[in-house]
C-alpha atoms as a PDB file:
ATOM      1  CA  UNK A   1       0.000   0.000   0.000  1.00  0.00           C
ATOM      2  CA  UNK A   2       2.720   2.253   0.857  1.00  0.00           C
ATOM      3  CA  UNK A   3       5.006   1.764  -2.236  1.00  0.00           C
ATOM      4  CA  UNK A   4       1.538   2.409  -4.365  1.00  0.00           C
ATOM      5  CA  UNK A   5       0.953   5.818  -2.580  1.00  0.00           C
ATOM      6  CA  UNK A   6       5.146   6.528  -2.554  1.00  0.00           C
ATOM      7  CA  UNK A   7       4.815   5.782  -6.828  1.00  0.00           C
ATOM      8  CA  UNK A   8       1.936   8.194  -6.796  1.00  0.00           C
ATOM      9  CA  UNK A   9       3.515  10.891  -4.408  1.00  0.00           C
ATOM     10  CA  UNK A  10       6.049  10.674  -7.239  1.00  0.00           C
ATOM     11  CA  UNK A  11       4.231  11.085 -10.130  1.00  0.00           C
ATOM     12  CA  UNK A  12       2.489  14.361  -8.177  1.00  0.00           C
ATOM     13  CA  UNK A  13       5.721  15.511  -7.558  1.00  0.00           C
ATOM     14  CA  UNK A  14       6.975  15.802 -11.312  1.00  0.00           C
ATOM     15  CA  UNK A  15       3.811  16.943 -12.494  1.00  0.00           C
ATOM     16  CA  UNK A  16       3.941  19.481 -10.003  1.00  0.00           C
ATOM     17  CA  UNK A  17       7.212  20.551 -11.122  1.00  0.00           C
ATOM     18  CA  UNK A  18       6.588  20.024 -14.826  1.00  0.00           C
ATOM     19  CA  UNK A  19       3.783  22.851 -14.487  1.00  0.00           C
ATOM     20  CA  UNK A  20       5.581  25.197 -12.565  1.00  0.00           C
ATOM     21  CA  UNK A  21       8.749  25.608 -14.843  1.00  0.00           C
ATOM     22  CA  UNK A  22       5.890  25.658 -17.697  1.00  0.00           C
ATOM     23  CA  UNK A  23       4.229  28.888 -16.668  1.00  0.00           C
ATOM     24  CA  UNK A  24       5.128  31.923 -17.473  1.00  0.00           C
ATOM     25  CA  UNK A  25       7.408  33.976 -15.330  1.00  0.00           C
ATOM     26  CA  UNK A  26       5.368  37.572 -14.540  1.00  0.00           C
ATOM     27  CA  UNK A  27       8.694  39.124 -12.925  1.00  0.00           C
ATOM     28  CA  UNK A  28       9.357  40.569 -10.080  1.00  0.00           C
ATOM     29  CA  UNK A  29       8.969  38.201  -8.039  1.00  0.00           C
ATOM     30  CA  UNK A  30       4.893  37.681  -6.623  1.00  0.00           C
ATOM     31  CA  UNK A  31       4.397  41.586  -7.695  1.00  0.00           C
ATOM     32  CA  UNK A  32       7.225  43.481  -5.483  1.00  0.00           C
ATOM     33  CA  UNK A  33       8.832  46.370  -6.462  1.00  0.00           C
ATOM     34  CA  UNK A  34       5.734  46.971  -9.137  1.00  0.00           C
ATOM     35  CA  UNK A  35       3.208  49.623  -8.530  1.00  0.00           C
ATOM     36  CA  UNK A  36       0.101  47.206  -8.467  1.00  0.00           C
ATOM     37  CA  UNK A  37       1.612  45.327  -5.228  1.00  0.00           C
ATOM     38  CA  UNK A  38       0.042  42.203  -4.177  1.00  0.00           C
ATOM     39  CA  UNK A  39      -3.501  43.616  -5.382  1.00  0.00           C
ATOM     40  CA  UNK A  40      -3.473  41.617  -8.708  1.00  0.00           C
ATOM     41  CA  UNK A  41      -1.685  38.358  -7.758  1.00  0.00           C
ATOM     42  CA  UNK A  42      -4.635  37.301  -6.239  1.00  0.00           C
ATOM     43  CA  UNK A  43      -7.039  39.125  -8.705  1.00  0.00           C
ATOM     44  CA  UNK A  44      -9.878  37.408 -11.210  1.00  0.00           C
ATOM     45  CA  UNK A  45      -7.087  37.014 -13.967  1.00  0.00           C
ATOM     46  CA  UNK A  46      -4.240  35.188 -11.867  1.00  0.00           C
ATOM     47  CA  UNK A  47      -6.746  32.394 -10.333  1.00  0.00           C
ATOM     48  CA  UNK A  48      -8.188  31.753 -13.605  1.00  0.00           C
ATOM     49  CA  UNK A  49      -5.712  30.861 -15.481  1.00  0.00           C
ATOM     50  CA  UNK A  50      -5.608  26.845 -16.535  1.00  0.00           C
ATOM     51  CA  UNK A  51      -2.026  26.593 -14.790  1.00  0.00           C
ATOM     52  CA  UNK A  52      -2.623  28.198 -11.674  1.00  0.00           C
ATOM     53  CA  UNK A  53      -5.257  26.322 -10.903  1.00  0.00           C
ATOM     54  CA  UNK A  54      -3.257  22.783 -11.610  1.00  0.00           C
ATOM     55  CA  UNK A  55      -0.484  24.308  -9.608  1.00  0.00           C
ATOM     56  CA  UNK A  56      -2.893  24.624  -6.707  1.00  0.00           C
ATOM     57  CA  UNK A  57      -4.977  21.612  -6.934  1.00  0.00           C
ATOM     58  CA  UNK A  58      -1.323  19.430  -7.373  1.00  0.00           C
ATOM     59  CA  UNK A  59       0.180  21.517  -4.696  1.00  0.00           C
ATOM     60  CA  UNK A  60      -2.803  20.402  -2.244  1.00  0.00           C
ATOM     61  CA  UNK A  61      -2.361  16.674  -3.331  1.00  0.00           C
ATOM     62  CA  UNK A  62       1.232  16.903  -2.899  1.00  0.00           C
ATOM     63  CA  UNK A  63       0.903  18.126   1.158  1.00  0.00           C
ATOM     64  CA  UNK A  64      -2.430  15.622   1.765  1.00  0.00           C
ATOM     65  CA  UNK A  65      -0.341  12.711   0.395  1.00  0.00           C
ATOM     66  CA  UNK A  66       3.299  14.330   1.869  1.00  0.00           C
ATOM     67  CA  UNK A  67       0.538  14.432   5.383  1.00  0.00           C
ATOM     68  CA  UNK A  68      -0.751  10.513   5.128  1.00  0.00           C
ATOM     69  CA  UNK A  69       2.664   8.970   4.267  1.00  0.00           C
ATOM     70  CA  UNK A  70       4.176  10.700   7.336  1.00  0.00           C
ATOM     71  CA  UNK A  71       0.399   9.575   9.372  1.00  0.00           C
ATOM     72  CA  UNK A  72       1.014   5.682   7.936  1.00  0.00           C
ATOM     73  CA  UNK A  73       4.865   5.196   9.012  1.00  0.00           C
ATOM     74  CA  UNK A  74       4.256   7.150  12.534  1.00  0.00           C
ATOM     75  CA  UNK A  75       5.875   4.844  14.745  1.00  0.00           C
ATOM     76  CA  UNK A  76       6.485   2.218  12.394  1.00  0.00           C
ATOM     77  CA  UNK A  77      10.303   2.271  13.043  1.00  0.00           C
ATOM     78  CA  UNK A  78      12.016  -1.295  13.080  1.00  0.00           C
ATOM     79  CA  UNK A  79      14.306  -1.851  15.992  1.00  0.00           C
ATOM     80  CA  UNK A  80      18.147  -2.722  15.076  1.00  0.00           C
ATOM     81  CA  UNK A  81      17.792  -1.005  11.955  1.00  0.00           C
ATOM     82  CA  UNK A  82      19.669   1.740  12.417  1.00  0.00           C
ATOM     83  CA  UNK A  83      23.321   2.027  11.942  1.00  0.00           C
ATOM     84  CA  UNK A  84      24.047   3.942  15.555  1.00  0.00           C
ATOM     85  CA  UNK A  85      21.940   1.212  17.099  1.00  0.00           C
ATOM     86  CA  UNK A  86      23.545  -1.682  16.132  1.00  0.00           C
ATOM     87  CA  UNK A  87      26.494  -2.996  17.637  1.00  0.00           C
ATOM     88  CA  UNK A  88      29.662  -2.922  15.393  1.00  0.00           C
ATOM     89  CA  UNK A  89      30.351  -6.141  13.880  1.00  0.00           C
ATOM     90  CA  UNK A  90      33.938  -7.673  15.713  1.00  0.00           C
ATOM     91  CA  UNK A  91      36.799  -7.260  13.394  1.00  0.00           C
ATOM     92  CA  UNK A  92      39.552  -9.685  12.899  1.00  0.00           C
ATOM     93  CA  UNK A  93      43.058  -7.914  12.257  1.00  0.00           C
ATOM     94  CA  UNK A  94      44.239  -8.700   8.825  1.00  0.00           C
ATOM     95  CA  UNK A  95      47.544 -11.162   9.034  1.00  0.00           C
ATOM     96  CA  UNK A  96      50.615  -9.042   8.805  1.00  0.00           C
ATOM     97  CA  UNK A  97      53.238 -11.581   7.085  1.00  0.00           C
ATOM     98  CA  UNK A  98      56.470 -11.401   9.312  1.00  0.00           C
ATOM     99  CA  UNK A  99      59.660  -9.746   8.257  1.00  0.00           C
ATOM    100  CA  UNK A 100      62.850 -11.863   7.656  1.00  0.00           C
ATOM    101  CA  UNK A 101      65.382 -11.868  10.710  1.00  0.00           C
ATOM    102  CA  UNK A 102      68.086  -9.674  10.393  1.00  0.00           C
ATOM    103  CA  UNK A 103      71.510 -11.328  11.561  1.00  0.00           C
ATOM    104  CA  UNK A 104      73.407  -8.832  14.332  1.00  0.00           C
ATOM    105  CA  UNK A 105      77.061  -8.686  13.299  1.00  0.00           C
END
């Protein structure tokens, strides 16, 4: 069940992406620095448009699934699997060969 929603979550993800980079950039970033301010980004035109509303109604499906996938492994942790957990496995010291004896004179 999880991997289905995780493939999903995925998908959303790209396609959220996908439209983003496809709209059209209005500059300035949200309306600052212009002399219509934040008055028109929320305006008749802006929530119209076919994009926006994808990028809002993805958006929402990308937090509601991003929200159940953290709800359905909430305390699902497996014990031992962590790294810091688990003991460190005992090493054997690799056989160092022995050097000749050298004869004293």
């Amino acid at each position: 069940m999880s991997t289905i929603l995780l493939i999903i979550f995925l998908i959303v993800t790209l396609a959220l992406i996908g439209v983003i980079l496809v709209q059209r950039s209005e500059g300035g970033g949200l309306g600052i620095g212009s002399s219509q301010g934040m008055g028109n980004f929320m305006g008749g035109r802006g929530t119209a448009n076919l994009l926006t509303r994808t990028t809002a109604i993805l958006g929402t499906i990308f937090f509601v699934m991003a929200l159940s996938l953290a709800l359905l492994h909430r305390g699902a942790s497996q014990q031992g699997r962590s790294i810091l957990d688990a003991a460190p496995p005992a090493a054997t010291a690799p056989a160092v060969p022995a050097l000749p004896a050298v004869p004293t004179n």
